[in-house]
Protein backbone atom coordinates (compact mmCIF):
# COMPACT_ATOMS: atom_id res chain seq x y z
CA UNK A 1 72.17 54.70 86.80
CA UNK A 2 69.56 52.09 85.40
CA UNK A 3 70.39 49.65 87.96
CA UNK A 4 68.64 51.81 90.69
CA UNK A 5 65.87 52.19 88.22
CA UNK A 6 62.23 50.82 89.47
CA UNK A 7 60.71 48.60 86.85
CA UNK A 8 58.36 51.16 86.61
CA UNK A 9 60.95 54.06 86.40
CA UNK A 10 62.36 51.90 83.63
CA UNK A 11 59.62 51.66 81.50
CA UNK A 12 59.02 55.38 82.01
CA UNK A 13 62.39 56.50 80.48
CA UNK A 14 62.22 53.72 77.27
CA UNK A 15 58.66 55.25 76.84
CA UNK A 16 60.73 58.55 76.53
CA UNK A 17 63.14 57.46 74.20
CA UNK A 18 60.17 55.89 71.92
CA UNK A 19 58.01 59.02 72.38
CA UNK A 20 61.11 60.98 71.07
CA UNK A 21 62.11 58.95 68.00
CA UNK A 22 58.68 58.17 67.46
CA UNK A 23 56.09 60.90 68.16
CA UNK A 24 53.45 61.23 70.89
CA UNK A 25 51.37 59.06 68.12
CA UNK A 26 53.42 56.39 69.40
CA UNK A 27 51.28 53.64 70.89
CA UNK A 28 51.39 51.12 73.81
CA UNK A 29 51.95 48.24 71.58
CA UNK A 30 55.13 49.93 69.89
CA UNK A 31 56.68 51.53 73.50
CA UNK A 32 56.26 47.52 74.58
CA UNK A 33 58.19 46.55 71.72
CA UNK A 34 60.50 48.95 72.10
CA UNK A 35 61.21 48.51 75.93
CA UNK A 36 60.99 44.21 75.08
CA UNK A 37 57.77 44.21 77.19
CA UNK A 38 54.17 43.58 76.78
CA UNK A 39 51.72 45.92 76.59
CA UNK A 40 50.46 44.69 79.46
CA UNK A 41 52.83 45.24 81.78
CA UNK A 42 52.75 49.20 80.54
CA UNK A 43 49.16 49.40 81.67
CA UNK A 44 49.65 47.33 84.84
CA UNK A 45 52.47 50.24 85.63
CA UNK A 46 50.39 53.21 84.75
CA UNK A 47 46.95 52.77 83.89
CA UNK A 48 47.00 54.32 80.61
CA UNK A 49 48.76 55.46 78.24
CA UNK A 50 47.28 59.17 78.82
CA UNK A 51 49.10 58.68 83.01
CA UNK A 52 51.93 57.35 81.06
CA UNK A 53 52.41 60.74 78.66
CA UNK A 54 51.98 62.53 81.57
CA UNK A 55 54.95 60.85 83.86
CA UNK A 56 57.36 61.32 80.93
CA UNK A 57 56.56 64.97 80.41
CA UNK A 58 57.22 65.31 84.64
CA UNK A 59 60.38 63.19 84.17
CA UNK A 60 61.71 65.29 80.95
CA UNK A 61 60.91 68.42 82.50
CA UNK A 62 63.44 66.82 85.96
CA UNK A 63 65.82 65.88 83.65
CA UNK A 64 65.92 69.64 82.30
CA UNK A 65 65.80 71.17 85.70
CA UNK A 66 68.72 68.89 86.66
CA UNK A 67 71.04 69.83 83.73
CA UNK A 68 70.60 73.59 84.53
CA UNK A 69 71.36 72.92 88.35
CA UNK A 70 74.40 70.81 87.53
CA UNK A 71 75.70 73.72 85.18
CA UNK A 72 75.43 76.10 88.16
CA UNK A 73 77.82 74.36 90.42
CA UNK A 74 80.18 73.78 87.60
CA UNK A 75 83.14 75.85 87.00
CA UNK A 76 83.49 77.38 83.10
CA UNK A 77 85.44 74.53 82.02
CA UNK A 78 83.41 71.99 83.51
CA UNK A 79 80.07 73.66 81.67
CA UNK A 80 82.18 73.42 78.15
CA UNK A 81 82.72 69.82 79.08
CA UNK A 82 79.10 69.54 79.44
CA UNK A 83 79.02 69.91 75.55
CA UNK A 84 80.82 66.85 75.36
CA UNK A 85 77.83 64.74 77.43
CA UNK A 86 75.17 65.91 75.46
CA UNK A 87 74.34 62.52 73.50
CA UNK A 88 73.16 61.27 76.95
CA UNK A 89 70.59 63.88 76.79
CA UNK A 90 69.63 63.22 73.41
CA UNK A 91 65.82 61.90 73.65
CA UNK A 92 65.75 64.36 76.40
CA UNK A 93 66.04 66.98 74.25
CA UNK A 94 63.69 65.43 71.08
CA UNK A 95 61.34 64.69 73.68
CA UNK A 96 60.70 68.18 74.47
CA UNK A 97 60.90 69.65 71.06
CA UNK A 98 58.04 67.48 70.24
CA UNK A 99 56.38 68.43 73.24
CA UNK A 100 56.56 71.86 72.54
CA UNK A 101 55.93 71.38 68.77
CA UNK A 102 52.68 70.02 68.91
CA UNK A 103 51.25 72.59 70.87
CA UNK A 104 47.74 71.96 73.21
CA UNK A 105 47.17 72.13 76.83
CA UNK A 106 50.19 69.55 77.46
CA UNK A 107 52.29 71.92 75.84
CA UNK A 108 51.68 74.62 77.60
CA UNK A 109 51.67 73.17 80.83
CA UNK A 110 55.06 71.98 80.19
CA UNK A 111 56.23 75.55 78.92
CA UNK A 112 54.26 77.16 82.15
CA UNK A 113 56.63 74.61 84.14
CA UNK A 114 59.86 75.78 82.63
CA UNK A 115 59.36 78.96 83.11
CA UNK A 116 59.07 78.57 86.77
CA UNK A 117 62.02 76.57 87.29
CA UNK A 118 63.65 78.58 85.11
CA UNK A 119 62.80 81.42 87.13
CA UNK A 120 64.38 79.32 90.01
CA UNK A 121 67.53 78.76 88.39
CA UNK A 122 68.36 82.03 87.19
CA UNK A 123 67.10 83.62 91.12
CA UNK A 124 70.17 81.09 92.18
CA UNK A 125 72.46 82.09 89.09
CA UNK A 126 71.93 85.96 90.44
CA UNK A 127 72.51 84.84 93.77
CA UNK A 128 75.69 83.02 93.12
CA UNK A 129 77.21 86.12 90.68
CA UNK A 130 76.85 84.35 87.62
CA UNK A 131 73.84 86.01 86.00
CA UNK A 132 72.97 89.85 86.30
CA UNK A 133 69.81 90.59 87.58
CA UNK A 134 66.58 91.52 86.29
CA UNK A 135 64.12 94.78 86.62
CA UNK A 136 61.01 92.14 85.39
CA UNK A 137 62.62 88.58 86.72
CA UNK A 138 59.96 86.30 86.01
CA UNK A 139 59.39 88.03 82.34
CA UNK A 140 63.38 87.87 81.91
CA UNK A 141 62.38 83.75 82.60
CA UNK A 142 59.21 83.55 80.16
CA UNK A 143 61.57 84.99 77.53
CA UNK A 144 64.08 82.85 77.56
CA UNK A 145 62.56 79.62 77.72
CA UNK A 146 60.14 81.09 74.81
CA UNK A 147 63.39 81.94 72.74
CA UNK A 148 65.28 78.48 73.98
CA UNK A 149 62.44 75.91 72.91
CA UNK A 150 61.78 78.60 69.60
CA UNK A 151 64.87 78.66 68.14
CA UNK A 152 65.68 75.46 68.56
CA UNK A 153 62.54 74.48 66.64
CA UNK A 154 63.50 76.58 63.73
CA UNK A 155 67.55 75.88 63.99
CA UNK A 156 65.96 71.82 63.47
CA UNK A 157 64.03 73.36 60.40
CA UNK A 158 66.82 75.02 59.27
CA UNK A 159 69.31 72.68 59.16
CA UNK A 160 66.53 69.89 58.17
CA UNK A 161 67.39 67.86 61.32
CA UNK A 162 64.87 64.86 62.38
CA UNK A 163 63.87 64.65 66.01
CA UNK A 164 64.37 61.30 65.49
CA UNK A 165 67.96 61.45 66.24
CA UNK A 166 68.17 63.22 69.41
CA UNK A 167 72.01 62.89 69.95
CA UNK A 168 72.75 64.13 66.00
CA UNK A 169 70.38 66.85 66.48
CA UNK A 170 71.74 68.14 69.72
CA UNK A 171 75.46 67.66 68.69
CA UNK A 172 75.00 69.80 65.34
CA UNK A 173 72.66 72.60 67.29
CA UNK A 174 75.29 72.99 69.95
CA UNK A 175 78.38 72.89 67.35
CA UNK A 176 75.78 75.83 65.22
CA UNK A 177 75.23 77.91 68.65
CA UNK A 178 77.23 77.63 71.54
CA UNK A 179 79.82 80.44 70.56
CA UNK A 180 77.29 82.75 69.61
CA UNK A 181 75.27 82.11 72.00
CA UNK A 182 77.54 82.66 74.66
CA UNK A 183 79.41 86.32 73.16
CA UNK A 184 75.22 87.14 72.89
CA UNK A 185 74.99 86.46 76.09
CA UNK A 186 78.41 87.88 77.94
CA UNK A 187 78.79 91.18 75.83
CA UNK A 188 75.40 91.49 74.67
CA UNK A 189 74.08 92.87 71.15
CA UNK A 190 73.21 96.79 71.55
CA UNK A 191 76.53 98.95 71.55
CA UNK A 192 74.88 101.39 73.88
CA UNK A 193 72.13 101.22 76.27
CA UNK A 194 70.47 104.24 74.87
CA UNK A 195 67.51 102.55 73.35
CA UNK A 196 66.30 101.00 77.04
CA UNK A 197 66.87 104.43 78.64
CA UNK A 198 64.46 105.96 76.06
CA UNK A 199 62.12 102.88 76.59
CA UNK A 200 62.33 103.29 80.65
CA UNK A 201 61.61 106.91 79.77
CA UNK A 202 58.61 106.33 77.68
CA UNK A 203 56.73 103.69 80.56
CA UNK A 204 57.54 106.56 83.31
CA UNK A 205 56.10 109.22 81.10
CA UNK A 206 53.02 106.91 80.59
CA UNK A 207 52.99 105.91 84.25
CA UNK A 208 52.51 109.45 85.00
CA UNK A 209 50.22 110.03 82.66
């Protein structure tokens, strides 16, 4: 809850919501505004606004890790319900679109970061019976993430929805993907598996060779 926020922890998370309405060319002067601060106290907290970027992008990428945790220990019904709390995690989510958007060595850290927690979560999924497991794990985790953050980029495009609005963007995503998403995911696409066998076929041949 924000009461058993830090002053500092507080600032941190209405520098989130202002990075995610705003853009990362959001400066001190408008995050104080926004939070009813001065600038002052910003750079008293964290130095800079560089150490400030750099706290939100470790608290968004918590925030993500903690929503994927939480959805483990939930039973089906509780996950649906989940749906239903996802305007809390709106600048959560526009936050990290932008992130991965504008591309550059912040980026990429961020992505290299969610893939190993991802990898994390889906070792406990497997563990607990709820995913099936993997020949190539940690590739299983690159690709996901890279399809997660990906299509949710072009969905936005698609549907011409601002990050701006982080709740309307994550209510009209979910309402455009969750059912397909999850009869992807439980039944799969390929009627058959004979396409894998023949590509497991072709890397032994090659191994041999």
């Amino acid at each position: 809850m924000s009461g058993d926020l830090s002053a500092r922890d507080r600032l941190r998370d209405a520098a989130i919501e202002s990075f995610a309405r705003r853009g990362f060319g959001a400066t001190v002067r408008e995050i104080a505004a926004d939070a009813g601060v001065t600038a002052g106290l910003i750079t008293h907290h964290f130095g800079s606004r560089a150490r400030l970027r750099t706290e939100c992008d470790t608290e968004v990428l918590r925030r993500i890790q903690a929503i994927n945790e939480d959805g483990l220990r939930r039973s089906p019904e509780q996950q649906l319900a989940m749906i239903g709390e996802i305007d809390a995690q709106g600048s959560t989510m526009s936050y990290a679109l932008r992130l991965v958007r504008d591309g550059g060595p912040a980026s990429r850290d961020f992505l290299e970061r969610m893939v190993a927690d991802s990898l994390g979560y889906l070792e406990a999924a497997v563990a607990a019976g709820v995913v099936k497991p993997s020949r190539d794990a940690a590739t299983r985790a690159r690709y996901l993430v890279a399809t997660q953050f990906g299509g949710l980029l072009l969905y936005a495009e698609l549907l011409g929805l601002d990050l701006a609005d982080g709740p309307a963007l994550v209510r009209r995503i979910a309402a455009e993907t969750a059912f397909t998403a999850l009869e992807l995911y439980t039944n799969g696409l390929l009627a058959n598996r004979s396409l894998l066998d023949q590509y497991l076929a072709n890397q032994e041949e090659e191994t041999v060779t």
